[in-house]
Protein backbone atom coordinates (compact mmCIF):
# COMPACT_ATOMS: atom_id res chain seq x y z
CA UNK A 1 53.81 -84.29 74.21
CA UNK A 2 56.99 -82.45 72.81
CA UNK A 3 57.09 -85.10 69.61
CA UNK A 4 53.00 -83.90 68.79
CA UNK A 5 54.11 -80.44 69.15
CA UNK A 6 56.66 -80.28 66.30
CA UNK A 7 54.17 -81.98 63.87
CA UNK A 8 52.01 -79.45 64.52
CA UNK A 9 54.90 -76.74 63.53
CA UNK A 10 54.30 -76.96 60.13
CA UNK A 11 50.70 -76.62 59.44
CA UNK A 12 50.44 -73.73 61.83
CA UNK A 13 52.76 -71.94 60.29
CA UNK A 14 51.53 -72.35 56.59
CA UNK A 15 48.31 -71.66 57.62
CA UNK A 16 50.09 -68.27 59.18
CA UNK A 17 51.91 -67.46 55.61
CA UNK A 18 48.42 -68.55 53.78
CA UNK A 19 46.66 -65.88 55.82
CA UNK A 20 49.53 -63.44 55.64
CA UNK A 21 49.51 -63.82 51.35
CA UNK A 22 45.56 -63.56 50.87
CA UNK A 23 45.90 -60.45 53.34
CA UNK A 24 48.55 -58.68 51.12
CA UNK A 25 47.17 -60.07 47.73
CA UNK A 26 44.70 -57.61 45.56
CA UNK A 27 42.06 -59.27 43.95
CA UNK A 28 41.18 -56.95 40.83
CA UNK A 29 37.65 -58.95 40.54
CA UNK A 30 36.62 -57.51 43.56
CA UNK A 31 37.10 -54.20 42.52
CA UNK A 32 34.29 -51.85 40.87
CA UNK A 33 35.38 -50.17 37.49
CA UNK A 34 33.92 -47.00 36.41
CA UNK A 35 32.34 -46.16 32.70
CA UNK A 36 32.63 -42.48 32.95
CA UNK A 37 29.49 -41.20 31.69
CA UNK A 38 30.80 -38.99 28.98
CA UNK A 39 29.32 -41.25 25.78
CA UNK A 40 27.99 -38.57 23.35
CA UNK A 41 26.93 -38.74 20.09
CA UNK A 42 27.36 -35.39 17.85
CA UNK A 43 23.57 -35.14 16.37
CA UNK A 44 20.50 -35.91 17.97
CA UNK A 45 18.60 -36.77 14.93
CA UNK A 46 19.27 -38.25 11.52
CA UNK A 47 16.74 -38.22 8.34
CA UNK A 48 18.72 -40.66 6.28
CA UNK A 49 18.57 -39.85 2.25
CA UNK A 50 20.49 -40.83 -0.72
CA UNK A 51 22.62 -37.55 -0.53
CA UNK A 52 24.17 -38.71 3.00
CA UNK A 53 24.68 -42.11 2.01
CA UNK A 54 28.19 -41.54 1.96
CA UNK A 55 28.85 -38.70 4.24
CA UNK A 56 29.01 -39.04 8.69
CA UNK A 57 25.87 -38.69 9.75
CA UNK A 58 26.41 -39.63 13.34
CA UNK A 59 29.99 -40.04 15.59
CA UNK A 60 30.20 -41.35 18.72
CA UNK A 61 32.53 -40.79 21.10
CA UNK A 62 33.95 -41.96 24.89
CA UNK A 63 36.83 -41.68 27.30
CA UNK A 64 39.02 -44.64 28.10
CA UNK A 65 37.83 -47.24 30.80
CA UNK A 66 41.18 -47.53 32.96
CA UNK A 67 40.99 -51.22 34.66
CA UNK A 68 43.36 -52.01 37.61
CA UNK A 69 45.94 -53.89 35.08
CA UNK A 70 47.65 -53.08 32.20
CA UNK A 71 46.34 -53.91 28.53
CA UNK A 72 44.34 -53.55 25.79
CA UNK A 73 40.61 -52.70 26.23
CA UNK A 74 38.17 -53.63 24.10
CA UNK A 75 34.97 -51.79 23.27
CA UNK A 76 31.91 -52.46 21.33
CA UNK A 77 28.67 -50.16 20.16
CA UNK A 78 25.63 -51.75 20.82
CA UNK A 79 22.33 -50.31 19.51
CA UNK A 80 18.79 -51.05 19.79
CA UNK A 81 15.09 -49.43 20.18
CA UNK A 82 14.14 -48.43 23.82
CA UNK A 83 11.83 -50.55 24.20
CA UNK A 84 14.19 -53.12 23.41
CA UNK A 85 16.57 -51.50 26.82
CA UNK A 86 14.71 -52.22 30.11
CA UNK A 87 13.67 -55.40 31.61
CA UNK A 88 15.27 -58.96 32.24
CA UNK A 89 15.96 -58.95 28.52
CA UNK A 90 17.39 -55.65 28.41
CA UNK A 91 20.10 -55.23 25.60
CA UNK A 92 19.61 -58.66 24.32
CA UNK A 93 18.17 -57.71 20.59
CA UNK A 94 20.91 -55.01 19.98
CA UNK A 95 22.97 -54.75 17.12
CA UNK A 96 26.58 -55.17 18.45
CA UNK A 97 29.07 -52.95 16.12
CA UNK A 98 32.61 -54.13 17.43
CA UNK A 99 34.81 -50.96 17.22
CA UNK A 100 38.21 -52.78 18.37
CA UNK A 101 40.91 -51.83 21.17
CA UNK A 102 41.48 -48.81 22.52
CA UNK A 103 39.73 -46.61 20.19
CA UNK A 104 37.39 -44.28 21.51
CA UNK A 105 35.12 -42.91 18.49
CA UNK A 106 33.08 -44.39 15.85
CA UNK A 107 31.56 -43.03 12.81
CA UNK A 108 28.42 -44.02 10.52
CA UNK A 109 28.14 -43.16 6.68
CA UNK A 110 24.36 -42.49 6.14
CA UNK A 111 24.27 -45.73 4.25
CA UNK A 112 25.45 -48.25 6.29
CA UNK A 113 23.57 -47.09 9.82
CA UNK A 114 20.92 -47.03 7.42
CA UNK A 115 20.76 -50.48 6.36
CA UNK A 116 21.47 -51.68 9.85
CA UNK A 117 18.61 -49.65 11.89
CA UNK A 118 16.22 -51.39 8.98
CA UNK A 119 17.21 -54.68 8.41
CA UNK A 120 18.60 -55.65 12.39
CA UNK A 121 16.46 -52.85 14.70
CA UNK A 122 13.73 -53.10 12.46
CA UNK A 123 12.96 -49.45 12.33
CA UNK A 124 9.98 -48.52 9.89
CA UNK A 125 11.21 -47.12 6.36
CA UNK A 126 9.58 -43.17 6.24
CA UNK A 127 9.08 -42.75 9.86
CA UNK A 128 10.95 -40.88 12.54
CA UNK A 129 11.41 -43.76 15.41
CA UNK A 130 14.44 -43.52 18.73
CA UNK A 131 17.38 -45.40 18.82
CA UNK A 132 19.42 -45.79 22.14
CA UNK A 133 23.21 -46.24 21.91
CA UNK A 134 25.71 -47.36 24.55
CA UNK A 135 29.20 -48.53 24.85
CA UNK A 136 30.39 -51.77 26.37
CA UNK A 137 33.97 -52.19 27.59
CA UNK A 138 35.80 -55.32 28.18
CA UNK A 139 39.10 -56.23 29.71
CA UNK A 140 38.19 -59.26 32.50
CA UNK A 141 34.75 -57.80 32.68
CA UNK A 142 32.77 -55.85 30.72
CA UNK A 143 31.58 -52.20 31.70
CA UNK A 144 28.73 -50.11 30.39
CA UNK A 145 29.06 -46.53 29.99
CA UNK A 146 25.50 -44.26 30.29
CA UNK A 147 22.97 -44.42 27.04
CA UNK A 148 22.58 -41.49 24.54
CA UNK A 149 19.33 -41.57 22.01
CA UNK A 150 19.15 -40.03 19.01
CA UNK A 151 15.72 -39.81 16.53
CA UNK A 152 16.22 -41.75 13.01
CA UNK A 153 14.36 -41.67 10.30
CA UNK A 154 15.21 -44.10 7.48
CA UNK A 155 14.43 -44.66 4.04
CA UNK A 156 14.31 -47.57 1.61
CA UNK A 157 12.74 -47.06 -1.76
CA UNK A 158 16.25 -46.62 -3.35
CA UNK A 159 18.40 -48.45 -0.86
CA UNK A 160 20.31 -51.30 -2.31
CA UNK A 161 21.75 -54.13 0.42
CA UNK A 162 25.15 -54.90 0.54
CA UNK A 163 27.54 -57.70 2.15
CA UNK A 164 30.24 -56.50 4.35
CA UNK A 165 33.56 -59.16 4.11
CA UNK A 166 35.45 -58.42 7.11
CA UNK A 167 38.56 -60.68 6.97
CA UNK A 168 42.22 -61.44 8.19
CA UNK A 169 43.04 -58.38 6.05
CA UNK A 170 41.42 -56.09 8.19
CA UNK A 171 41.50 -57.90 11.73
CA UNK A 172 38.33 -59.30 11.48
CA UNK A 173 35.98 -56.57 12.14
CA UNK A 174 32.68 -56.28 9.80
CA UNK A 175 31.97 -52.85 11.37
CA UNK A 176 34.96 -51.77 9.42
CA UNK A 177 34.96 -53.33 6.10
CA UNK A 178 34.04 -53.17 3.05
CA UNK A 179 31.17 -53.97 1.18
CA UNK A 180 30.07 -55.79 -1.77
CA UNK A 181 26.57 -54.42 -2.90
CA UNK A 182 24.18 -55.77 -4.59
CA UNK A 183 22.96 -54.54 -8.18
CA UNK A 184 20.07 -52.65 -8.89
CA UNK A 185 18.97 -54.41 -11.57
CA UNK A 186 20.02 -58.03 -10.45
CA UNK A 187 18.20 -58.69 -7.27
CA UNK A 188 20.36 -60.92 -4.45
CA UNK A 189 23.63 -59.78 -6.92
CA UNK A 190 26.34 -59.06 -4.90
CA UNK A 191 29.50 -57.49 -6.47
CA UNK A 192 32.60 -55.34 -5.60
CA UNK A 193 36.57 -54.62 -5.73
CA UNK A 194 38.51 -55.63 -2.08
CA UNK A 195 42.48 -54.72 -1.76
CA UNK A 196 44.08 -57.86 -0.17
CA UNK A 197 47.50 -56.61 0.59
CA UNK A 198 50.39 -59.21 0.86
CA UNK A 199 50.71 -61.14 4.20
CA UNK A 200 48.32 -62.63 6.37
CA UNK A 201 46.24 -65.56 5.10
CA UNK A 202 43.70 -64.02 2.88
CA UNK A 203 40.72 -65.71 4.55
CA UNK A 204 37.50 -63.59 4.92
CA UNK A 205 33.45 -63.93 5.20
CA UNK A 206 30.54 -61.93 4.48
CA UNK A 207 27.68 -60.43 7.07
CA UNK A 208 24.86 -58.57 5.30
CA UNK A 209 24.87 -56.93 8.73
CA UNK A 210 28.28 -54.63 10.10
CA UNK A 211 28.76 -57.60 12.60
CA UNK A 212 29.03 -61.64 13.06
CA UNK A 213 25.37 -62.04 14.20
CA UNK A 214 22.64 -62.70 13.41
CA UNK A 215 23.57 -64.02 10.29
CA UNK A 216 27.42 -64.68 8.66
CA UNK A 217 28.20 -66.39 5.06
CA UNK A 218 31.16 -69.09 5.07
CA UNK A 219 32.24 -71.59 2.27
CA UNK A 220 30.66 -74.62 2.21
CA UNK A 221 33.97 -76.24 0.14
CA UNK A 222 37.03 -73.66 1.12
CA UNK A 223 37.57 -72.39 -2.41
CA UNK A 224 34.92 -70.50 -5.15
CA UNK A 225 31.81 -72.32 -4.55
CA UNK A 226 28.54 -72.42 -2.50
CA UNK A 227 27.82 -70.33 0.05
CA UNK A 228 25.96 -71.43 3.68
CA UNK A 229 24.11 -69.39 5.97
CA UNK A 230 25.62 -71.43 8.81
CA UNK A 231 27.33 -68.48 11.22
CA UNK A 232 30.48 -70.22 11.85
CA UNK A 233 29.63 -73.89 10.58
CA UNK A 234 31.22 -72.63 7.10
CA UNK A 235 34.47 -72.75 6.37
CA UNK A 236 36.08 -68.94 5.75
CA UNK A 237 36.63 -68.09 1.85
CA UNK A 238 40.04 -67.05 0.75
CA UNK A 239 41.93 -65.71 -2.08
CA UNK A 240 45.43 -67.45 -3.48
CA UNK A 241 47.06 -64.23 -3.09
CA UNK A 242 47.75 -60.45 -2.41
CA UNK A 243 45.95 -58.40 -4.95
CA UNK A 244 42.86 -56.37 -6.41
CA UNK A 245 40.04 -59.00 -6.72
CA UNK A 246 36.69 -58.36 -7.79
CA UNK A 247 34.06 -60.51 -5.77
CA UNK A 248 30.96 -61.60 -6.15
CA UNK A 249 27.74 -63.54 -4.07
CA UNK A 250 24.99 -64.53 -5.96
CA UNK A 251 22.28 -65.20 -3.06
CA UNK A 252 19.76 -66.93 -4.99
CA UNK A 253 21.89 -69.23 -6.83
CA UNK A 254 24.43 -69.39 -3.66
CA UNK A 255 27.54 -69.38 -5.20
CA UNK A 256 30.60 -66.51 -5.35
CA UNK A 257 33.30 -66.05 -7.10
CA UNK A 258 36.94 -63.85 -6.44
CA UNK A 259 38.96 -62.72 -9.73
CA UNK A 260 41.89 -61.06 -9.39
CA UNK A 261 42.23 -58.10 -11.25
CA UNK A 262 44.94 -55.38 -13.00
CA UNK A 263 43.57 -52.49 -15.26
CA UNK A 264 44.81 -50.74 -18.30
CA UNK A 265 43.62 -48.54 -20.88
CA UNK A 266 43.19 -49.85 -24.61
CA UNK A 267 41.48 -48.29 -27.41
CA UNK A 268 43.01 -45.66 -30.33
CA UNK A 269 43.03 -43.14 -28.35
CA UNK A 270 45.93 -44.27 -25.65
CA UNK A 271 49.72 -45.14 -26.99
CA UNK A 272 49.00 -48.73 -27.83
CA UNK A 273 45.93 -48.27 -29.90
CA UNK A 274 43.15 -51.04 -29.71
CA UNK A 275 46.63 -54.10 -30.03
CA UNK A 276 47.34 -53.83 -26.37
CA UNK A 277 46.34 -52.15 -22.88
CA UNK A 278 48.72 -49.37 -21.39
CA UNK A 279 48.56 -50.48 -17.51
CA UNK A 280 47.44 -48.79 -14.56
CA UNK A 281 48.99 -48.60 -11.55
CA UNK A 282 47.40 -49.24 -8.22
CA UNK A 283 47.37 -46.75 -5.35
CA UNK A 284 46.45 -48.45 -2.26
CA UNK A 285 46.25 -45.28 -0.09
CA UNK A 286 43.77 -43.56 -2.28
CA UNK A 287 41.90 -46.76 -3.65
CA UNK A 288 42.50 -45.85 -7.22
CA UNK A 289 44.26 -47.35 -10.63
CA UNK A 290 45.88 -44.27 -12.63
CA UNK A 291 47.96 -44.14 -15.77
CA UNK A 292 49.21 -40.87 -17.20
CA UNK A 293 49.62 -41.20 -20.97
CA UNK A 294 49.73 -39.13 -23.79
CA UNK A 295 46.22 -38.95 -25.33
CA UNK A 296 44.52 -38.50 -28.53
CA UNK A 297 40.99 -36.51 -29.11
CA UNK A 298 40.75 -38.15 -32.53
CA UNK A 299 40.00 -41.78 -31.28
CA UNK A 300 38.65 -43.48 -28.37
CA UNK A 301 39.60 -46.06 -25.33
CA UNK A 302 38.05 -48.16 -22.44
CA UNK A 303 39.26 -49.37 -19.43
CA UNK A 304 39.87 -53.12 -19.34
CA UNK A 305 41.19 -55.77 -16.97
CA UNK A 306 43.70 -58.42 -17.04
CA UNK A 307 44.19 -57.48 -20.73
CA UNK A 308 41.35 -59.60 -22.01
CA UNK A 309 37.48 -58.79 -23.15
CA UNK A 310 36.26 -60.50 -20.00
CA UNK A 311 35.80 -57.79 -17.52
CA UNK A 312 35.48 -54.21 -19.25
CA UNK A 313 33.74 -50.93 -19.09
CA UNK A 314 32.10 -48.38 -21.48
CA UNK A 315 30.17 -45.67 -20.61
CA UNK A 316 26.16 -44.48 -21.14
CA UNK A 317 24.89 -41.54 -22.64
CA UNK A 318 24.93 -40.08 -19.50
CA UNK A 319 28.91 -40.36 -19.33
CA UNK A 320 28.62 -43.03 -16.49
CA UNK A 321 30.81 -46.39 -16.42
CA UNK A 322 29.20 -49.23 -17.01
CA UNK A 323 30.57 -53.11 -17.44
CA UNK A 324 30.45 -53.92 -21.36
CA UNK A 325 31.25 -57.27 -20.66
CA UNK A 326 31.52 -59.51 -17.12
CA UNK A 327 30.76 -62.75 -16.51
CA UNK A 328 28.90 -62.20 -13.84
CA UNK A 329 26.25 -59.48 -15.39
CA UNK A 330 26.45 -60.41 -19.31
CA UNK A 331 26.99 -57.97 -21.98
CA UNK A 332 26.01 -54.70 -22.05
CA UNK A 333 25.02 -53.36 -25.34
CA UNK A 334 24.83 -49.71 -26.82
CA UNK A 335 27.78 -47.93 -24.49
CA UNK A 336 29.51 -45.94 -26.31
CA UNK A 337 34.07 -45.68 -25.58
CA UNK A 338 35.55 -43.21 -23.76
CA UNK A 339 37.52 -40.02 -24.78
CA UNK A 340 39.50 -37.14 -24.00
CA UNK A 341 38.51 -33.56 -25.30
CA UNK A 342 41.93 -32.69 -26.41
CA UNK A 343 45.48 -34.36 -27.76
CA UNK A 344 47.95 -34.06 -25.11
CA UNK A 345 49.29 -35.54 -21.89
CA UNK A 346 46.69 -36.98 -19.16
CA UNK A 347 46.61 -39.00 -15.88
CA UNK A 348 43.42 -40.61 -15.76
CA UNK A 349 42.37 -42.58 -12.77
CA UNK A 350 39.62 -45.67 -12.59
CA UNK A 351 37.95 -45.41 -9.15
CA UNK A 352 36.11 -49.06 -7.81
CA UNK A 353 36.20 -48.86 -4.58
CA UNK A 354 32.82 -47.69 -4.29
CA UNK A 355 30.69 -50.72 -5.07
CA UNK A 356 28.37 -50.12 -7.31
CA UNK A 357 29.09 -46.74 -8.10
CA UNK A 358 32.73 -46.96 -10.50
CA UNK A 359 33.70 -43.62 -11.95
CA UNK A 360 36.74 -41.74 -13.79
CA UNK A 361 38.39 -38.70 -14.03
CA UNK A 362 40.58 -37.50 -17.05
CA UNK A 363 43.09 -34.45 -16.02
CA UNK A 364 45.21 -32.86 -18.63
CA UNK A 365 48.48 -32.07 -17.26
């Protein structure tokens, strides 16, 4: 009987240190996590128009979600009609804007919460219609904070789509990048500038929504060539290297291209005369080329990339740039050269970040 009872030490007292451990232990699953329910929004009603397409019509805002560990937290913005919020299905057709970790705020320009309460909530162009906005959370679970609504009324007579090409260059976020838009006289034309600064691997996509679903644009051959509506089955486009590329998508023949670009000035107007481009220097902070260069009001110039008459502009009698020549457009005929209104020492700077809409500025220092 003694030799049983020392076999039986052992198990009884693991099973004493087992029950001891799981008694001490905290199990964070098991623990409820508060949203707060402080998610506002700072206007209860939008009437989207051209003249807000680039200002904030709406911010949204919401305290930290404090989980029982230590970490990042991750939150997304998910929108969607209210219809579209109650039931079994509830949430399930909303747009999903990831915002990123730990940041508590997101803004909308006018134009891009305008294309996305059209094109992925399906809102009705001309008509006032509710939109119901919440915040989800995620650590090892997600968390939803309370609902705010605001009234929207969007418009679409003038609206031109674009493609957003979120990439490693930005951490991967469509919600946040830029956009390629498409032309208003070239229907499924995408085109734009995008800064890929030097590290990382210069791989990217394109959403014509600010997020990966429904529908993402990958390469179908991992270098300039057709593009597939395959969310995720492509393979992600890429550059060669750092620099100032303009890109384009052509949806309807589904192909894009990426040229990297540098800009000068050429003409008789700047130093070299029309025999060779004074450069421009690029300003990644404020998204600009500038060149300051004494000018003469007896001649004329045009801004021109990579030093050849591939990609240049001119402007229209209504003093607005306009491509003269690009491959992917054509030529442009009748624009008339640039010029200053005085001789004397200028900085002038070429703005095309804003896709679609390129402009200049000429200051006389």
């Amino acid at each position: 009987m003694k030799k049983i009872l020392r076999k039986l030490e052992v198990p009884i007292v693991c099973i004493l240190f087992l029950a001891s451990c799981k008694k001490d232990g905290t199990l964070t699953y098991m623990d409820v996590i508060p949203f707060p329910d402080a998610l506002t929004a700072s206007t209860s009603n939008i009437v989207f128009t051209p003249a807000n397409d680039d200002s904030t019509v709406i911010t949204f805002s919401w305290p930290a979600v404090e989980y029982k560990i230590n970490g990042p937290v991750s939150y997304t913005l998910e929108l969607d009609i209210p219809a579209d919020t109650l039931g079994t299905t509830a949430w399930g057709k909303a747009a999903k804007v990831v915002i990123g970790e730990d940041v508590l705020a997101k803004g909308f320009k006018g134009k891009d919460l305008n294309i996305l309460v059209l094109n992925t909530l399906g809102l009705v162009k001309d008509s006032t219609q509710n939109v119901v906005a919440r915040v989800v959370a995620n650590m090892d679970r997600p968390v939803y904070s309370n609902s705010v609504q605001f009234a929207a009324r969007p418009y679409k007579a003038t609206v031109l789509s674009v493609l957003y090409v979120p990439g490693d260059y930005q951490g991967w976020n469509p919600g946040a990048a830029p956009v390629i838009r498409e032309a208003a006289d070239h229907p499924k034309m995408y085109e734009g500038y995008i800064y890929y600064p030097a590290g990382g691997t210069f791989q990217f996509k394109m959403t014509p929504q600010p997020d990966w679903t429904p529908t993402a644009y990958g390469d179908a051959t991992g270098t300039s060539g057709n593009i597939i509506v395959a969310n995720y089955a492509g393979g992600n486009m890429s550059v060669p290297s750092d620099g100032y590329y303009e890109l384009t998508a052509d949806l309807s023949a589904n192909k894009w291209t990426a040229t990297k670009t540098t800009w000068g000035i050429i003409g008789d107007a700047t130093p070299s005369g029309w025999g060779g481009d004074t450069p421009m220097t690029y300003d990644p902070v404020n998204q600009v080329w500038t060149v300051t260069a004494n000018m003469i009001q007896n001649g004329s110039f045009k801004f021109r990339a990579n030093g050849a008459w591939a990609i240049d502009f001119g402007v229209d009698n209504n003093g607005k740039l306009v491509y003269a020549d690009n491959p992917f457009f054509g030529y442009t005929p009748n624009l008339n050269n640039l010029s200053v209104p005085s001789d004397g020492n200028y900085t002038i700077t070429l703005d095309l970040h804003n896709a679609g809409n390129y402009t200049y500025t000429l200051k006389k220092n």
